[in-house]
Structures are given as C-alpha cells and as structure tokens.
N, C-alpha and C. Protein backbone atom coordinates (compact mmCIF):
# COMPACT_ATOMS: atom_id res chain seq x y z
N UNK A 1 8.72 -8.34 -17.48
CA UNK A 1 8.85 -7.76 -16.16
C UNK A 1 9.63 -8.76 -15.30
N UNK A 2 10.90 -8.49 -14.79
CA UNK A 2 12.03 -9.05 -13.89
C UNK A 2 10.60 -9.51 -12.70
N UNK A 3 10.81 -10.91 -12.26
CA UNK A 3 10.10 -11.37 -10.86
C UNK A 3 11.35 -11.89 -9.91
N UNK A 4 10.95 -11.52 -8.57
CA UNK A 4 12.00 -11.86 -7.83
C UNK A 4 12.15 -13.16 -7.10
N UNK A 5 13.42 -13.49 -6.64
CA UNK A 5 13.31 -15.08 -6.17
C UNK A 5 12.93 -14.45 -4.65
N UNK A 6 12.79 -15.56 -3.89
CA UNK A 6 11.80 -16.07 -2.72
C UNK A 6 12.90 -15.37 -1.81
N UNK A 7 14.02 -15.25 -1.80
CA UNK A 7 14.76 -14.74 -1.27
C UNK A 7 15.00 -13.31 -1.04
N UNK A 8 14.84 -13.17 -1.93
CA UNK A 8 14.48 -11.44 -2.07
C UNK A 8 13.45 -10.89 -1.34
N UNK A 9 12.27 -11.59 -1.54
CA UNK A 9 11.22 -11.30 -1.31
C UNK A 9 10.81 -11.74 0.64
N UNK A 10 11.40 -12.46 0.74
CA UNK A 10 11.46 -13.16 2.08
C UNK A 10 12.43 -11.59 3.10
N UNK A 11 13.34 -11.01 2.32
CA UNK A 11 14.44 -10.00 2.64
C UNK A 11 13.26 -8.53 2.61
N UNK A 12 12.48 -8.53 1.48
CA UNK A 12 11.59 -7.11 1.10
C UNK A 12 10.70 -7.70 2.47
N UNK A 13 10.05 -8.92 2.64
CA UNK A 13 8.42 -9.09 3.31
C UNK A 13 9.58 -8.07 4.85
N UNK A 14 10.51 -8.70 5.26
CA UNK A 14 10.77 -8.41 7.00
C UNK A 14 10.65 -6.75 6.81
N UNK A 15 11.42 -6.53 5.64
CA UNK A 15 11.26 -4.67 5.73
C UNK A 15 10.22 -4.35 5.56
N UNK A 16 8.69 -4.85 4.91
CA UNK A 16 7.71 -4.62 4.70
C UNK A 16 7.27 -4.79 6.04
N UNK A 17 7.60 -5.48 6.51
CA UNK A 17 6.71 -5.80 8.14
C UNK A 17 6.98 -4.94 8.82
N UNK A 18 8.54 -4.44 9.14
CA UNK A 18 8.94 -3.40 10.08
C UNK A 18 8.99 -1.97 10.10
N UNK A 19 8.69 -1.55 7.80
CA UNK A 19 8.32 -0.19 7.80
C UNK A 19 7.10 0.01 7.36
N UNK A 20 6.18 -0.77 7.25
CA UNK A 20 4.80 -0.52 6.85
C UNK A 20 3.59 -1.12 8.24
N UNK A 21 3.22 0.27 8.76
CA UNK A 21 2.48 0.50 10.14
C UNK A 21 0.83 0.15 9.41
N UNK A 22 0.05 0.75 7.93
CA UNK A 22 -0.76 0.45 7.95
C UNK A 22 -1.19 0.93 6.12
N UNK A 23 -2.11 0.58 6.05
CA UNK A 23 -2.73 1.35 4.48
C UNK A 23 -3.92 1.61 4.97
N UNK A 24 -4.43 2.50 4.02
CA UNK A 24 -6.02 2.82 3.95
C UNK A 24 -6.40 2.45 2.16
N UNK A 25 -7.93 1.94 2.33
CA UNK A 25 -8.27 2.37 1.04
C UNK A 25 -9.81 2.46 1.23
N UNK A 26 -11.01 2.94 0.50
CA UNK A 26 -12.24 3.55 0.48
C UNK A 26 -12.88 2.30 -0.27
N UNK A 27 -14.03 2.16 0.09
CA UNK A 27 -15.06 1.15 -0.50
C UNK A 27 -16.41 1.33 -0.58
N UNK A 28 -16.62 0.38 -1.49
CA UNK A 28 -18.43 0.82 -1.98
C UNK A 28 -19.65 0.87 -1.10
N UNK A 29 -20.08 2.06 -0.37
CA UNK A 29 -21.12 1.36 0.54
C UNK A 29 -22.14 1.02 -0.17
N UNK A 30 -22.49 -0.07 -0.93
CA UNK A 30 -23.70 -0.22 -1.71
C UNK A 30 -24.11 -1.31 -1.21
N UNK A 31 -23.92 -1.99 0.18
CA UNK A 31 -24.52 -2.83 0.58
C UNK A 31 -25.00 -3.10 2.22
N UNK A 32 -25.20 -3.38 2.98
CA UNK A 32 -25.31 -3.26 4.61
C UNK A 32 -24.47 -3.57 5.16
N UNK A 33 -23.26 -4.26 4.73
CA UNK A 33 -22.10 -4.44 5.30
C UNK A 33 -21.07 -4.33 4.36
N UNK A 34 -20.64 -3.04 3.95
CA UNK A 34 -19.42 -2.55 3.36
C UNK A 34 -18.49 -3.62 3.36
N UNK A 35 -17.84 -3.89 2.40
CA UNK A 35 -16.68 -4.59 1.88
C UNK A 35 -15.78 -4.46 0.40
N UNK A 36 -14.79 -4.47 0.72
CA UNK A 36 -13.55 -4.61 -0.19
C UNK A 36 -13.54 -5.64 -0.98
N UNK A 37 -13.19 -5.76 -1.98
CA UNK A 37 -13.72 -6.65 -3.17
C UNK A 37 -12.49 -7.64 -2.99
N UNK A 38 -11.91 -8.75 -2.88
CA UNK A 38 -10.85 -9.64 -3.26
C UNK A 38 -9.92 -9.14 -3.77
N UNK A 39 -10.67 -8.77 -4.91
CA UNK A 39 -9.56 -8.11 -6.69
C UNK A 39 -8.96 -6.30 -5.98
N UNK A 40 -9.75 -6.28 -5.26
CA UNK A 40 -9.32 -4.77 -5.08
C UNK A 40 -8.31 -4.50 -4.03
N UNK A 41 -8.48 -5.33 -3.29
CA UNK A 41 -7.52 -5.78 -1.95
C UNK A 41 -5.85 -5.61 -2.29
N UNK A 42 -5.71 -7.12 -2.96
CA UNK A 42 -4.72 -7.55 -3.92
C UNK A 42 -4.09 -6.66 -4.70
N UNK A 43 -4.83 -5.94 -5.59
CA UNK A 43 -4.38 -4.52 -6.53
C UNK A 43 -3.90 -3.87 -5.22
N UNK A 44 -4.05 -3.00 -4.22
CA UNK A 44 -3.70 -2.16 -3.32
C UNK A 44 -2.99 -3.04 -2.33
N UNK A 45 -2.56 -3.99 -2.01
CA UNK A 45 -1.26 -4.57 -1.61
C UNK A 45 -0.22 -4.45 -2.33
N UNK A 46 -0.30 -5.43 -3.42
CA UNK A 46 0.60 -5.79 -4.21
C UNK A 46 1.14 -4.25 -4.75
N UNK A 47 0.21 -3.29 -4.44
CA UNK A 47 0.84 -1.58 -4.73
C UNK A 47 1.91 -0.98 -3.44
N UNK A 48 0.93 -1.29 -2.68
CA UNK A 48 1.94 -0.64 -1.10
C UNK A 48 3.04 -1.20 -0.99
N UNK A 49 3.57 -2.59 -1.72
CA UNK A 49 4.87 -3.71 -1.34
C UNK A 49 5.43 -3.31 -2.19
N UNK A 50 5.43 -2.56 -3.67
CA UNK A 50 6.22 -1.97 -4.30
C UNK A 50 6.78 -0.83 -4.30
N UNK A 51 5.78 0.12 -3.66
CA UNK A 51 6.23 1.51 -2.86
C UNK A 51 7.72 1.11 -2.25
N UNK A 52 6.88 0.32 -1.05
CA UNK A 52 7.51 0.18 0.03
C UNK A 52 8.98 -0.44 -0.16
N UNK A 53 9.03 -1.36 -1.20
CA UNK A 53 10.31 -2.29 -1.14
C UNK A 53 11.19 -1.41 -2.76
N UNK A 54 10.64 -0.86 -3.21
CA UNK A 54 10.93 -0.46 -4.56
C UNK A 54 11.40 -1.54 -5.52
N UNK A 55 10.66 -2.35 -5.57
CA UNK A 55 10.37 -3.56 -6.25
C UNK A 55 9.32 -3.31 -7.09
N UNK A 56 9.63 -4.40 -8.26
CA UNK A 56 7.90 -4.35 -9.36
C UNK A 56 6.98 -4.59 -8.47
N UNK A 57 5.33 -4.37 -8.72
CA UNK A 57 4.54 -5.40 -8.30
C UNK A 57 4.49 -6.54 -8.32
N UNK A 58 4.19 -7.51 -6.82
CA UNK A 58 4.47 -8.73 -6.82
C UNK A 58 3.05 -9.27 -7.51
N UNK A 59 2.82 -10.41 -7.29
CA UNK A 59 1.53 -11.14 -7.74
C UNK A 59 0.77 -11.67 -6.72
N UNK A 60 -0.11 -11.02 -6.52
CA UNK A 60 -1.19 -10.88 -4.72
C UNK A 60 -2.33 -11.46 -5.19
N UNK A 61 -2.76 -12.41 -4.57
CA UNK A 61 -4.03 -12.99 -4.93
C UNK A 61 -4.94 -13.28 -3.27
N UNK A 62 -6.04 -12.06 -3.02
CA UNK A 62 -6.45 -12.56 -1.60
C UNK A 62 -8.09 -13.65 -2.68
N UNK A 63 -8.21 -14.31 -1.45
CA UNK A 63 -9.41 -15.23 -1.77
C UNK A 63 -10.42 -14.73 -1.48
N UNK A 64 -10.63 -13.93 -0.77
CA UNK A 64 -12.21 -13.44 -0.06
C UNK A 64 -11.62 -11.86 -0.08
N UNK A 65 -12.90 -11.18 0.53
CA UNK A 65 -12.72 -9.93 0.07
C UNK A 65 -12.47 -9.32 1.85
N UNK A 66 -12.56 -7.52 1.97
CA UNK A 66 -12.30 -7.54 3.28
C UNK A 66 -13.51 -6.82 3.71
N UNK A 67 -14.16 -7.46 5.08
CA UNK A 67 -15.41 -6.73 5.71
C UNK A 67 -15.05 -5.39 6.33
N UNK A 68 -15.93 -4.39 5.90
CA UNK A 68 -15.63 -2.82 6.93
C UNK A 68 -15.86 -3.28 8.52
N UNK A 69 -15.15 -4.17 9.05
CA UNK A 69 -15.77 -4.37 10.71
C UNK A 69 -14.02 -4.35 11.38
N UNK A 70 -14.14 -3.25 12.16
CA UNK A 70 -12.72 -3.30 13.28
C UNK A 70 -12.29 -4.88 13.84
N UNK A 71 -11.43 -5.15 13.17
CA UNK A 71 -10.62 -6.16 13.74
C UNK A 71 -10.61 -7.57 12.63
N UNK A 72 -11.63 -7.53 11.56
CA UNK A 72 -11.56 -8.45 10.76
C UNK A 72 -10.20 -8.82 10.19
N UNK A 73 -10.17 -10.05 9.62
CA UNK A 73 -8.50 -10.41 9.36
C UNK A 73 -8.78 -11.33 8.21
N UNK A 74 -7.91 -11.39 7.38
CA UNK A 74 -7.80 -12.26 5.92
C UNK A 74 -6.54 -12.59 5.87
N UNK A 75 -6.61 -13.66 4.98
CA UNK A 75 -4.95 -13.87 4.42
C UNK A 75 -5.07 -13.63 3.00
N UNK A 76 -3.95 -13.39 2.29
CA UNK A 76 -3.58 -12.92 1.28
C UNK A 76 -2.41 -13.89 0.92
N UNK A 77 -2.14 -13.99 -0.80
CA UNK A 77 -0.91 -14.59 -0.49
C UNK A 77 -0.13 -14.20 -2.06
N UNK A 78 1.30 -13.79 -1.83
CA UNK A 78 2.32 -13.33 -2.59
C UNK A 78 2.74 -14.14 -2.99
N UNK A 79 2.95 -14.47 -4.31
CA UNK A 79 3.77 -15.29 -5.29
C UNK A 79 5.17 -15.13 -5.65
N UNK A 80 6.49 -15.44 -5.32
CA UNK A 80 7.50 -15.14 -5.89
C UNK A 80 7.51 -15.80 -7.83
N UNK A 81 8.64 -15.10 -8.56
CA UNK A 81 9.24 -15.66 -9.44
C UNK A 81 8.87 -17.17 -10.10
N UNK A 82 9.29 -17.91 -8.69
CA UNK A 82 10.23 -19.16 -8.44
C UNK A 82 9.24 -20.12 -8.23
N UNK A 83 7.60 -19.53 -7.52
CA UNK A 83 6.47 -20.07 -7.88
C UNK A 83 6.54 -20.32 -5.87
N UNK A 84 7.30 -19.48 -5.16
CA UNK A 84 7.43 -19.81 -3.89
C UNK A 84 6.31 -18.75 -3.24
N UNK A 85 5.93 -19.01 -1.94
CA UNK A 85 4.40 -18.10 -2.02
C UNK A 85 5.15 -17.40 -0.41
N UNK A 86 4.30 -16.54 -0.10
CA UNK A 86 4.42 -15.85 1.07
C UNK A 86 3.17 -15.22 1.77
N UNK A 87 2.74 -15.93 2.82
CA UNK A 87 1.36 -14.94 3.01
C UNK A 87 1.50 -13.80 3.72
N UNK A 88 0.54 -13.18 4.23
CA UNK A 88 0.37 -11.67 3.89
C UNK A 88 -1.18 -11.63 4.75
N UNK A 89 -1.08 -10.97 6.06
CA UNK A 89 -1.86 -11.16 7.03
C UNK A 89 -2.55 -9.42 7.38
N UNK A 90 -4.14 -9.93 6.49
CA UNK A 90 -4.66 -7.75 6.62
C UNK A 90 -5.19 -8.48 7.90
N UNK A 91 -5.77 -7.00 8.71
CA UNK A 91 -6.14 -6.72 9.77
C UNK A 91 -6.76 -4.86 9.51
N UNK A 92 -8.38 -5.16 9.57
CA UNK A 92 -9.20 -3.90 9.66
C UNK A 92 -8.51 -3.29 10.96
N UNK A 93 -8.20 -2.40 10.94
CA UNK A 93 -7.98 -1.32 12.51
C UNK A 93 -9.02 -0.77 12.52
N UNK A 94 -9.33 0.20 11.55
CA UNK A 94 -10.75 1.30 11.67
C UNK A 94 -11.85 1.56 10.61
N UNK A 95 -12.46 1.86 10.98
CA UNK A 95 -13.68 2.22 9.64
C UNK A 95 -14.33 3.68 9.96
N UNK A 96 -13.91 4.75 8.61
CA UNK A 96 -14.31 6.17 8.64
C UNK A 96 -15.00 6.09 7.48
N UNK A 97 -16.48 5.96 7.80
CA UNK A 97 -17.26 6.40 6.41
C UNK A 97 -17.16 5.17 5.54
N UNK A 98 -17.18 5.46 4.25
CA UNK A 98 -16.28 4.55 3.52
C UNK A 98 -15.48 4.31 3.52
N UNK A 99 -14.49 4.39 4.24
CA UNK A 99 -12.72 4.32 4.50
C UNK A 99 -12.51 3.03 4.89
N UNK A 100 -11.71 2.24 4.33
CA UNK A 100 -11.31 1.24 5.53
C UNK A 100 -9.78 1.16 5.82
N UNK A 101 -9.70 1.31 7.21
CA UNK A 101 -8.19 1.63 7.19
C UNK A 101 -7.67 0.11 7.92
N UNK A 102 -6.35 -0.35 7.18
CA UNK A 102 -6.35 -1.36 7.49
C UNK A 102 -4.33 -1.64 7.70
N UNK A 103 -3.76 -2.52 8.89
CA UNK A 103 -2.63 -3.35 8.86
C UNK A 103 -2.45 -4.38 7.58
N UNK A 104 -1.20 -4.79 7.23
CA UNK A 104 -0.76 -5.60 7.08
C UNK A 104 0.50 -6.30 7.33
N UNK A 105 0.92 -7.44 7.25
CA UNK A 105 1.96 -8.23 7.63
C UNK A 105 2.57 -9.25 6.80
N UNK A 106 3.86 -9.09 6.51
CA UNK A 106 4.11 -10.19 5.37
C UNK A 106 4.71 -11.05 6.17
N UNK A 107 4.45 -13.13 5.90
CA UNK A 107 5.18 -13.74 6.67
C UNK A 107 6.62 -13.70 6.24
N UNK A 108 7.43 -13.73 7.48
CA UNK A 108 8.91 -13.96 7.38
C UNK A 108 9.20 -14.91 6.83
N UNK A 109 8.76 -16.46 6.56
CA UNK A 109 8.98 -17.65 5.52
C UNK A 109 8.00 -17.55 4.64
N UNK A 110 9.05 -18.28 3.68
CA UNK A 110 7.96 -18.86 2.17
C UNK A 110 7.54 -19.86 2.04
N UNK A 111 6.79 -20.55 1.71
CA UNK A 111 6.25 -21.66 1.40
C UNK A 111 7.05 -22.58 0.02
N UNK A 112 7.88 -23.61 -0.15
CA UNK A 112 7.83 -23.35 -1.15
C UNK A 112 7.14 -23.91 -2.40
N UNK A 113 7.39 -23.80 -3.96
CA UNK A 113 6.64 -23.87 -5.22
C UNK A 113 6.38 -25.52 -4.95
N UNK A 114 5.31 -25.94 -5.37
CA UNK A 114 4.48 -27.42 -5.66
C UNK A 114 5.79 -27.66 -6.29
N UNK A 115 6.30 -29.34 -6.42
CA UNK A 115 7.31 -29.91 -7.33
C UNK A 115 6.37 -30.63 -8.27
C-alpha cells in the first residue's frame, strides 16, 4: 500500500480542515459515562481522511479514547510515509443517545520523523 510523504499530507490535512465540518459515530452505552474506544476513534478518522482526501488510509493512532460529554477534546496523531506525524484535534459537539457527533481538525504542520 503506496504511503504518502508529509507533504502531501500537510496539502490533504488544509483540505481536510476546510472541507470536513464534522463526523458522527455511535458508541457503547455499557457504562455511566459513554465513551469511544481509542482503537475505534482512529479506525473512523483515519476513514473520514480517506473519503475526504481520496487517499489510502493514513495511520491514526489516538491515545485515549473519546468521552460522550459536549465539548470534550483529544488529540490524535497521523503518521506520514516518511515517519513525519501530524496531529489531528477531535472536539465532541453533541451527544444523541448513543451518537457521538463530533469535529475534527488536522494540524497545518508536521512534526518531523525522530533521526
């Protein structure tokens, strides 16, 4: 599977920022405070940035998972190719039921790969 350099991806994150208003995705209420799993987050990013950019899936790794509470915020972070990273800023807007409907934001710079 072709991975893209940091450049590319730095070019996809600004269009990702300026045509992607929000995602939704549904979660387990099996606990008193509903939340989005890490792993599940990541899978449904790293999906919406390929929609969106018509690019493969990138490689999304969030660290913590996301709380069903209006306004909660995580970082996430995108891996180029090249080993150059990009974070990736959710933001809960709303909570319907199990729904959690949520922003995201890719940063305009990359970080780049450890030497």
């Amino acid at each position: 599977m072709p991975r893209l350099s940091t450049a590319t991806w730095s070019c996809s994150a600004v269009a990702v920022g300026a045509l992607l208003v929000g995602c939704s995705a549904s979660v387990n209420v099996g606990t008193p405070t509903p939340e989005m799993s890490s792993g599940k987050l990541a899978i449904l990013l790293a999906k919406e940035l390929a929609a969106t950019t018509g690019r493969p899936k990138p490689d999304v790794a969030c660290p913590e998972g996301l709380a069903a509470k209006v306004g909660t915020t995580t970082r996430c972070t995108l891996t180029a190719g090249d080993g150059d990273t990009l974070g990736v800023t959710v933001k809960v807007t709303s909570v319907e039921g199990d729904q959690i409907n949520f922003d995201f934001q890719v940063d305009e710079t990359a970080s780049p790969a450890p030497q």
